[in-house]
Protein backbone atom coordinates (compact mmCIF):
# COMPACT_ATOMS: atom_id res chain seq x y z
CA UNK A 1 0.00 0.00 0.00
CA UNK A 2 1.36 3.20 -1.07
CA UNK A 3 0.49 6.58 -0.02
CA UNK A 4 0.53 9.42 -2.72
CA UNK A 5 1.21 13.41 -1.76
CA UNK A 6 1.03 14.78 -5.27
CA UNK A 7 -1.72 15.42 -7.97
CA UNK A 8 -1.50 15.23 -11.23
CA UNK A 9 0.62 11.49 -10.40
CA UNK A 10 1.31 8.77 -13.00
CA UNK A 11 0.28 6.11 -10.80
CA UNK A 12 -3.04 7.15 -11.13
CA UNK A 13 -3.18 8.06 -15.00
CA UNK A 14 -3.97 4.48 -16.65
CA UNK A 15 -7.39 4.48 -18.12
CA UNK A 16 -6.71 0.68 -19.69
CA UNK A 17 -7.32 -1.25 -15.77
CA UNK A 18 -9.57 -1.59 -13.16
CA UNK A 19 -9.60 0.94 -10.53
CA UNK A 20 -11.82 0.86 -7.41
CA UNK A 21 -12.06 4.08 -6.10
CA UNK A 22 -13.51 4.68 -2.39
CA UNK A 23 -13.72 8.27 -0.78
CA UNK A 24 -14.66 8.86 2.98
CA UNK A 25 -15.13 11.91 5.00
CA UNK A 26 -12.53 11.40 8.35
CA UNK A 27 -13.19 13.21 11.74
CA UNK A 28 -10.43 12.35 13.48
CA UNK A 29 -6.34 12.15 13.93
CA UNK A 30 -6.43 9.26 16.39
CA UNK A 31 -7.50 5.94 16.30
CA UNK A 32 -10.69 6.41 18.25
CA UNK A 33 -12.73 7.02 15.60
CA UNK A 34 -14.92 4.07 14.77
CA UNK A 35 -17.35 5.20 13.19
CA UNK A 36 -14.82 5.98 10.34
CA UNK A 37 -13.57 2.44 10.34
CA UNK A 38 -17.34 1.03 10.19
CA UNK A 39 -17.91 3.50 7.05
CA UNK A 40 -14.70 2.36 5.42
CA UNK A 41 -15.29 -1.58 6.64
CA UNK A 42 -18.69 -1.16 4.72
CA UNK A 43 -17.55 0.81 1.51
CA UNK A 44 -15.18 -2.01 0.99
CA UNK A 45 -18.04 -4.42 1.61
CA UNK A 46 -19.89 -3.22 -1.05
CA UNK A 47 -16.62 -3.03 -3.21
CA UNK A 48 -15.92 -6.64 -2.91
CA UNK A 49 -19.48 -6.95 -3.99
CA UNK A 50 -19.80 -5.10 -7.20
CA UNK A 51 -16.60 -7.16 -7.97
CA UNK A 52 -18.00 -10.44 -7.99
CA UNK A 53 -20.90 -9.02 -9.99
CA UNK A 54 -19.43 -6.80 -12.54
CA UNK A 55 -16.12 -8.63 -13.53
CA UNK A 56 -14.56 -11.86 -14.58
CA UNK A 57 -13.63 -14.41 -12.69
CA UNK A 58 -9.72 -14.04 -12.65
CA UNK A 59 -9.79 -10.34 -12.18
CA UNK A 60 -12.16 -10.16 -9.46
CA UNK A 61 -10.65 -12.80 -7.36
CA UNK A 62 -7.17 -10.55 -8.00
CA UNK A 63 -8.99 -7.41 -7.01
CA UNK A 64 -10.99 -9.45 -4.01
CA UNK A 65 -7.47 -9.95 -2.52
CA UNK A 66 -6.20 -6.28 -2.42
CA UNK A 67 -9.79 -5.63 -1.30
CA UNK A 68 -8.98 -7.65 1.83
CA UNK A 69 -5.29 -6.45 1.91
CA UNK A 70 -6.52 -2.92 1.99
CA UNK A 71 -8.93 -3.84 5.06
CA UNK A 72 -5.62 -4.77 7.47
CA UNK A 73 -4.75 -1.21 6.96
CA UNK A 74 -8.21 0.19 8.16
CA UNK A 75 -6.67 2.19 10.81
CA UNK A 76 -3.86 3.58 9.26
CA UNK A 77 -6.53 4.72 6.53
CA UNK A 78 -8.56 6.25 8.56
CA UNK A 79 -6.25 8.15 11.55
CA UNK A 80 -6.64 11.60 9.64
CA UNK A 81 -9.42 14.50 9.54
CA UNK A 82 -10.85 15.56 6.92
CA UNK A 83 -10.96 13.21 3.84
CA UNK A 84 -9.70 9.93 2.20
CA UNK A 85 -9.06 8.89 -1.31
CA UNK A 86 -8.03 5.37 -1.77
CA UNK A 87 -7.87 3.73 -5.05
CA UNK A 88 -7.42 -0.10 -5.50
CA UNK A 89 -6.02 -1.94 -8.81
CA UNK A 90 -5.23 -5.52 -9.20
CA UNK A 91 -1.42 -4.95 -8.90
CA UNK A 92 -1.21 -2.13 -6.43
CA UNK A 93 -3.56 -0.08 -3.83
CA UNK A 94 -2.52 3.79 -3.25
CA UNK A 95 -4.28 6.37 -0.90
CA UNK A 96 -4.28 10.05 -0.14
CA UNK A 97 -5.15 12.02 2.89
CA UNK A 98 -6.95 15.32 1.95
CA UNK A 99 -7.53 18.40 3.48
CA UNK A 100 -11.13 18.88 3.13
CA UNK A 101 -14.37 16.61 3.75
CA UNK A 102 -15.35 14.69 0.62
CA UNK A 103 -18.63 13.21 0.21
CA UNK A 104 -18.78 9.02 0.27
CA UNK A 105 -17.99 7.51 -2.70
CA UNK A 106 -17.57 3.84 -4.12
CA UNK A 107 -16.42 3.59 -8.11
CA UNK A 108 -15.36 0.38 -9.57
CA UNK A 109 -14.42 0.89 -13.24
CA UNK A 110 -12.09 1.81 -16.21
CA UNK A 111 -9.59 4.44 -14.81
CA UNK A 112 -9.77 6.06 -11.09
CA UNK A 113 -12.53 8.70 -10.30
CA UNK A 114 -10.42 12.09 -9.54
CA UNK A 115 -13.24 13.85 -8.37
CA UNK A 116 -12.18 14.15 -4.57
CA UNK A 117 -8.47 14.87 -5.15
CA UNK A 118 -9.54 17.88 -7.62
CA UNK A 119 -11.72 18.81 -5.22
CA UNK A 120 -8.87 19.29 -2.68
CA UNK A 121 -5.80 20.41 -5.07
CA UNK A 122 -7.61 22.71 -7.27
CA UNK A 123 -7.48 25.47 -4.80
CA UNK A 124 -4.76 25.76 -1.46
CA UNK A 125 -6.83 23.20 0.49
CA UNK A 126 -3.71 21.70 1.67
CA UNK A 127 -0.41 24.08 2.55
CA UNK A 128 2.82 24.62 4.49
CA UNK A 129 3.58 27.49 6.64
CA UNK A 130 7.02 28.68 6.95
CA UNK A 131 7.75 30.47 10.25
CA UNK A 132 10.72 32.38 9.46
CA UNK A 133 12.98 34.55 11.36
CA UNK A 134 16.33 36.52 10.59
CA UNK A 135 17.91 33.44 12.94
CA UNK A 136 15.50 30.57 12.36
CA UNK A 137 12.47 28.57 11.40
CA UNK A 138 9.60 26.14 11.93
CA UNK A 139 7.41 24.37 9.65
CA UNK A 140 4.39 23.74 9.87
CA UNK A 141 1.30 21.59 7.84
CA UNK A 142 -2.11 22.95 7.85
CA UNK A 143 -5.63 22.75 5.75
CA UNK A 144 -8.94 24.53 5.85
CA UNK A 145 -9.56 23.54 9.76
CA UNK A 146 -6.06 23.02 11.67
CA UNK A 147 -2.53 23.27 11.57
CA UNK A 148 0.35 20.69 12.98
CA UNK A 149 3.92 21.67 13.51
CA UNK A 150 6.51 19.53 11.10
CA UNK A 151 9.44 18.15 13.88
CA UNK A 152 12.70 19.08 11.32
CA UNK A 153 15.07 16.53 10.55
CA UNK A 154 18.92 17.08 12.22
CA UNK A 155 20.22 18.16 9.09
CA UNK A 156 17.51 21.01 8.36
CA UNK A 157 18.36 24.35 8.37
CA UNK A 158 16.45 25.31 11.64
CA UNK A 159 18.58 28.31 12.63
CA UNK A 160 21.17 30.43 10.90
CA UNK A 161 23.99 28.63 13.17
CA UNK A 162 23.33 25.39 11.81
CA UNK A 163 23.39 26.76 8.40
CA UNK A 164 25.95 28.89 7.74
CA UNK A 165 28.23 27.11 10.49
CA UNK A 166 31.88 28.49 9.79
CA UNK A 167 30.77 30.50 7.11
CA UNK A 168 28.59 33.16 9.19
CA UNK A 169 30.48 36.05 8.90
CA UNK A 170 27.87 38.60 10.88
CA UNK A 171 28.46 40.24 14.37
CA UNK A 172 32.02 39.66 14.63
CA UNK A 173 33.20 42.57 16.67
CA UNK A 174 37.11 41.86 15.68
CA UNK A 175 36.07 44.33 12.97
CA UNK A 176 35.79 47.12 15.47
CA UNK A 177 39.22 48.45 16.21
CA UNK A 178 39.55 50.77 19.55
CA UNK A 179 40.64 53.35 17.43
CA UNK A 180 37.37 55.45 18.33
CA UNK A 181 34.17 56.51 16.99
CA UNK A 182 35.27 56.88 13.56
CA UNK A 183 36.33 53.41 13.35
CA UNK A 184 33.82 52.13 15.64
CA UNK A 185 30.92 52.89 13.59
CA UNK A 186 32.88 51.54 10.73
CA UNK A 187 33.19 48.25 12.52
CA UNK A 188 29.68 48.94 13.40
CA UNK A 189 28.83 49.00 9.56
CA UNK A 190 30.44 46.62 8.31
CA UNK A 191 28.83 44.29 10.94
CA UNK A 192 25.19 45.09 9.58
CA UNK A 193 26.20 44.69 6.14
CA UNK A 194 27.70 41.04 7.20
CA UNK A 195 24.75 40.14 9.05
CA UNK A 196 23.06 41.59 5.91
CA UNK A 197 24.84 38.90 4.03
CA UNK A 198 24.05 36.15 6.29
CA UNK A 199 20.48 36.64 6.05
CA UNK A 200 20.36 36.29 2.39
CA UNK A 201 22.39 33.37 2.57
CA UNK A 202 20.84 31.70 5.14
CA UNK A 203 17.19 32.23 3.66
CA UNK A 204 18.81 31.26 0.19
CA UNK A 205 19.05 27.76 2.06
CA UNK A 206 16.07 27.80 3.76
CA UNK A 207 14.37 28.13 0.27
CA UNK A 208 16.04 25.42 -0.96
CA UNK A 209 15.88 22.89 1.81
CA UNK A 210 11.52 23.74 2.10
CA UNK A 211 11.50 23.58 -2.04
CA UNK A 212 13.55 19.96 -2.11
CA UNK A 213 11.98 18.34 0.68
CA UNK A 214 7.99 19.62 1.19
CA UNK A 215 6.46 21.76 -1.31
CA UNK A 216 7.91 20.18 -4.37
CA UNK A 217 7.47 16.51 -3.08
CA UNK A 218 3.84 17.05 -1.85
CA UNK A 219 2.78 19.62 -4.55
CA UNK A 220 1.77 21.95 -2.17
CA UNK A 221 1.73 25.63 -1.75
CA UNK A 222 3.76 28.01 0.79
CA UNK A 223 2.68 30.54 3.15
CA UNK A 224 5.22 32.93 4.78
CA UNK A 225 4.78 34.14 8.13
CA UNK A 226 7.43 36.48 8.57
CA UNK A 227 7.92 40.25 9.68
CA UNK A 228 7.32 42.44 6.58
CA UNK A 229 11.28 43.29 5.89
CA UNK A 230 12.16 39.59 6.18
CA UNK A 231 9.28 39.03 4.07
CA UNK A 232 10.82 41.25 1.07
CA UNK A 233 13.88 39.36 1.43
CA UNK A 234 13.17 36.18 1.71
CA UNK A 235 11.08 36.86 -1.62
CA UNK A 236 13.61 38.44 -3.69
CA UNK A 237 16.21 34.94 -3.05
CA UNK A 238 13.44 32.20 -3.26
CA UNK A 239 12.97 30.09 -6.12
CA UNK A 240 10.28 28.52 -5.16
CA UNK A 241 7.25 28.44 -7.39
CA UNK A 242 4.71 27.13 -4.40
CA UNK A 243 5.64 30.51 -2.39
CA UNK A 244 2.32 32.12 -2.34
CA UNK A 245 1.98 36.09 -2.89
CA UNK A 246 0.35 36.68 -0.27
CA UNK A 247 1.80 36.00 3.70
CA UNK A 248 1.44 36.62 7.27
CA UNK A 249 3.31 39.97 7.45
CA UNK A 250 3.61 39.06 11.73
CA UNK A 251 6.74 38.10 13.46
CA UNK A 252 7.34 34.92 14.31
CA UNK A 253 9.21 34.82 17.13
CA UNK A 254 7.87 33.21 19.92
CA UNK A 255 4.21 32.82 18.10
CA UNK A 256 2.63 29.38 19.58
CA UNK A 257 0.51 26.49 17.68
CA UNK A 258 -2.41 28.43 18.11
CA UNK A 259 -1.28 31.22 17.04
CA UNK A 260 -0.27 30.17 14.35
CA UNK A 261 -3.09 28.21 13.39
CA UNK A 262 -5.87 31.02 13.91
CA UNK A 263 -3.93 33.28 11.39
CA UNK A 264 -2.98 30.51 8.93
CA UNK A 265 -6.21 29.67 8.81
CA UNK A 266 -7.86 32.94 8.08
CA UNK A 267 -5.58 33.83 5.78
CA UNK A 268 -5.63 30.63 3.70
CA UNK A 269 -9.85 31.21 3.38
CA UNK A 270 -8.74 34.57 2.39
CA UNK A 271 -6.00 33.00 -0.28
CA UNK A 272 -8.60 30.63 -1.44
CA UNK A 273 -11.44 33.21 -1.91
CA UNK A 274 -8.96 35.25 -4.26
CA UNK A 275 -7.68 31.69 -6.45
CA UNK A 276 -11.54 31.47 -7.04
CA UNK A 277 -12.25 35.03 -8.56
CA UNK A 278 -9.30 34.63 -10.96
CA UNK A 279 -10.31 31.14 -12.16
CA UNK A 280 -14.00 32.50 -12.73
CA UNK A 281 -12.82 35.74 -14.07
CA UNK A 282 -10.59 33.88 -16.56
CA UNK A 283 -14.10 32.04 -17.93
CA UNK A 284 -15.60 35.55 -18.02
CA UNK A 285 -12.99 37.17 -20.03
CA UNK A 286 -12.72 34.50 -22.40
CA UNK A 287 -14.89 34.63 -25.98
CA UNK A 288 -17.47 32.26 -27.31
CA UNK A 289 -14.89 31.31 -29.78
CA UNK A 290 -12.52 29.90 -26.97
CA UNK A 291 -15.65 29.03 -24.75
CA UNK A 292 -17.66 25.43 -24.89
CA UNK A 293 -20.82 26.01 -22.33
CA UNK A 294 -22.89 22.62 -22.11
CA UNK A 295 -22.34 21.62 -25.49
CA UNK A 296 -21.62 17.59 -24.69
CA UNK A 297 -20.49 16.77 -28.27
CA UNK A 298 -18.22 19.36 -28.38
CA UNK A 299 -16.91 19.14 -24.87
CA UNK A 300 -16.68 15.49 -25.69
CA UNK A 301 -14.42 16.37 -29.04
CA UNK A 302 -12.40 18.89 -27.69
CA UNK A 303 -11.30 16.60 -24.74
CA UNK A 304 -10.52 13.82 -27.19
CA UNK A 305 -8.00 16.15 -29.31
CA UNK A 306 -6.45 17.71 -25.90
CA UNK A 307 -8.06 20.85 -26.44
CA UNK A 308 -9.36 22.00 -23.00
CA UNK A 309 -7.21 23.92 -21.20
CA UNK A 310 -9.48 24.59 -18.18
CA UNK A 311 -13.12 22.66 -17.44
CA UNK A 312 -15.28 23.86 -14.73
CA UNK A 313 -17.72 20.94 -13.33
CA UNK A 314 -20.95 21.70 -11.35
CA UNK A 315 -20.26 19.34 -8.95
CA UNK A 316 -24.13 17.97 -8.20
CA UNK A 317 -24.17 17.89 -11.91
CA UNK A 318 -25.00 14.39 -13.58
CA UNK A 319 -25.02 12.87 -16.91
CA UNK A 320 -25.18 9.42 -18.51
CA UNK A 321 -22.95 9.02 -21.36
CA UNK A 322 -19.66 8.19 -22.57
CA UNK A 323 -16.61 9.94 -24.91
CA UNK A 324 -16.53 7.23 -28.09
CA UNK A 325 -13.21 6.28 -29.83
CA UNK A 326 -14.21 9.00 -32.29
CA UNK A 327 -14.33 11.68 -29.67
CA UNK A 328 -18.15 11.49 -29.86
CA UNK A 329 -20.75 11.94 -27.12
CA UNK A 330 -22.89 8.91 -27.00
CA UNK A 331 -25.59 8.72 -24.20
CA UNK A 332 -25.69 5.24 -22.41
CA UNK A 333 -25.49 4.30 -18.63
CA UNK A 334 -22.10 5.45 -18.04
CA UNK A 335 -20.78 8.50 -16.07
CA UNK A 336 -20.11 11.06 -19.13
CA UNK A 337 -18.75 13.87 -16.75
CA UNK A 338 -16.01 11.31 -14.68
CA UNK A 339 -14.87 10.58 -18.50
CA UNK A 340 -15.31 13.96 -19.63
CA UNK A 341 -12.50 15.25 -16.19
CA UNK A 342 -10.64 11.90 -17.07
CA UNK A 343 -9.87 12.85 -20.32
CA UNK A 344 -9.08 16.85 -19.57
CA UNK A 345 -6.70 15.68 -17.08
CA UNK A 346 -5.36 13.26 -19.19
CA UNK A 347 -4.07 16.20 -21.77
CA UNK A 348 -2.83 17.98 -18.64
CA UNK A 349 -5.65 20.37 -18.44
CA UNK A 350 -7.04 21.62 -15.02
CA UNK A 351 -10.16 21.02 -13.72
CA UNK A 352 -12.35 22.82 -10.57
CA UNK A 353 -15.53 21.06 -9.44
CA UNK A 354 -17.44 24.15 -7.73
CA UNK A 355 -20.56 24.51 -5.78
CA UNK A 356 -23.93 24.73 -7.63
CA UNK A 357 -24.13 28.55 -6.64
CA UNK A 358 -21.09 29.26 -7.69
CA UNK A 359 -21.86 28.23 -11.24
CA UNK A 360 -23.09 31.08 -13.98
CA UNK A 361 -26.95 30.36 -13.94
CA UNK A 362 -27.81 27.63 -16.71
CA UNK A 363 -24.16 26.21 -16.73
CA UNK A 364 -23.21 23.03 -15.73
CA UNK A 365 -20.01 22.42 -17.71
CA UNK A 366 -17.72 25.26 -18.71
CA UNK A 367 -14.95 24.62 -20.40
CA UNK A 368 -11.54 27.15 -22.04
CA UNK A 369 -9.95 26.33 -25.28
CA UNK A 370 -6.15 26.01 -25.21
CA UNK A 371 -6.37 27.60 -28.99
């Protein structure tokens, strides 16, 4: 059993094998919580179920045994709050933990259902806040309803000693001579500038170190929490392309758990409400030339060819049909819209599955033309 961080993944991109895919809202980060475990215990009931009736004998029995396999995991499956993704094939079964609630769901068919990991990557569901000060850091994991503190390895960068080690040059007060004021403010200014020098480099690493080993192997954006000036700094060096534009512009020193998990909090709502306008301003701006509204045959074409650049889903929205080797829509009891994502995600497009009331009135699938 494997357990996945990042979306898009190419475990998870085969539409040519049987995936069972089983979501779960979780309410809890111990193992106390069994009324999870019944919900999962009966989801995977019901799996092993539409197994025996929907597939051949050799393949079910195959998938019958990971079902079972998956089941001596039920607690490490379920020790999380807020949601679960898990996704069973013949050879292999992977699982997410996700930062939001996601409603129940039990697929068994050709290629995985995406819905609830879209539903938590398409917007900063799921982040890292970076405590930094001019001498140190702390990390910390959060989503829409808590925050955890990460415990750094040894080798991290956790304060600018550890870092730089012999080559901090800062606050080294040989520089002032006792030749008086003159040269003691020239000591005095040559110190800052050092310590000037060690900031950059030791945020350089810091930026590094975060990029290498969190927000580039889970995919996940960065808040910074950090005192306006080291703010500005700290931005000018990074790299990163998960640092978010907009931080906690607080000091960090001395700031506890809840602290810090009140104001990450609020301002990832506020982060999220902005990522929302721009997507639905995008689908505003954009002419009914570059613009598919409803239109199933054409969304249906334009996903075959790789055309869709961005597809917004209503997410109570429902349709029976399927995408035909011809890129065709063809109605018949199949779930046209889970084909419809599978195929936009597929071509690398993005996808957001959004509230009813969010949704232009009239709309159920939107989707932007890459050209």
């Amino acid at each position: 059993m494997i357990k996945l961080n990042a979306f898009q993944t190419i475990e998870l991109e085969k539409d040519d094998q049987i995936f069972i895919t089983i979501a779960l809202e979780l309410h809890s980060t111990s193992v106390s919580s069994d009324q999870d475990k019944i919900q999962l215990n009966n989801l995977l009931d019901d799996a092993k179920k539409r197994v025996k009736e929907e597939l051949d004998k050799d393949l079910a029995q195959k998938l019958l045994l990971q079902i079972d396999e998956a089941r001596k995991h039920d607690i490490e499956l379920i020790t999380y709050r807020g949601g679960l993704a898990l996704y069973i094939t013949q050879d292999e079964i992977y699982y997410y933990h996700l930062g939001i609630p996601v409603s129940n769901l039990l697929n068994v068919s050709k290629a995985p259902n995406l819905t609830p990991l879209i539903e938590n990557y398409q917007y900063s569901n799921q982040y890292f806040v970076l405590v930094l000060n001019r001498e140190n850091i702390r990390l910390f994991e959060g989503d829409t309803t808590s925050v955890k503190e990460i415990s750094l390895s040894d080798d991290a960068p956790k304060t600018l000693e550890i870092a730089l080690g012999t080559e901090k040059t800062g606050g080294n007060s040989a520089n002032v001579s006792a030749g008086g004021a003159d040269s003691a403010m020239h000591g005095h200014t040559e110190t800052s500038k050092e310590k000037e020098i060690d900031r950059e480099n030791y945020f350089r690493i810091v930026d590094k170190f975060i990029h290498e080993n969190y927000t580039a192997v889970r995919d996940l954006p960065l808040i910074l929490f950090a005192l306006v000036d080291n703010q500005a700094v700290f931005r000018k060096i990074s790299k990163s392309k998960y640092l978010l534009p907009e931080g906690i512009e607080e000091s960090g020193a001395n700031v506890n758990l809840n602290q810090v998990q009140d104001k990450a909090i609020k301002k990832n709502a506020e982060i999220i409400a902005k990522q929302k306008e721009v997507v639905f301003s995008r689908f505003r701006e954009t002419t009914t030339k570059y613009r598919i509204d409803n239109q199933l045959n054409d969304l249906a074409m334009s996903a075959t060819e790789g055309r869709i650049d961005e597809l917004i889903v209503n997410k109570g929205y429902r349709q029976r049909g399927i995408i035909t080797d011809q890129g065709e829509y063809e109605e018949v009891d199949h779930d046209f819209v889970k084909r419809l994502i599978t195929k936009v995600i597929a071509a690398k497009g993005k996808v957001f599955i959004v509230d009813q009331d969010e949704m232009p009135v009239g709309i159920n699938l939107s989707a932007r033309l890459r050209y």
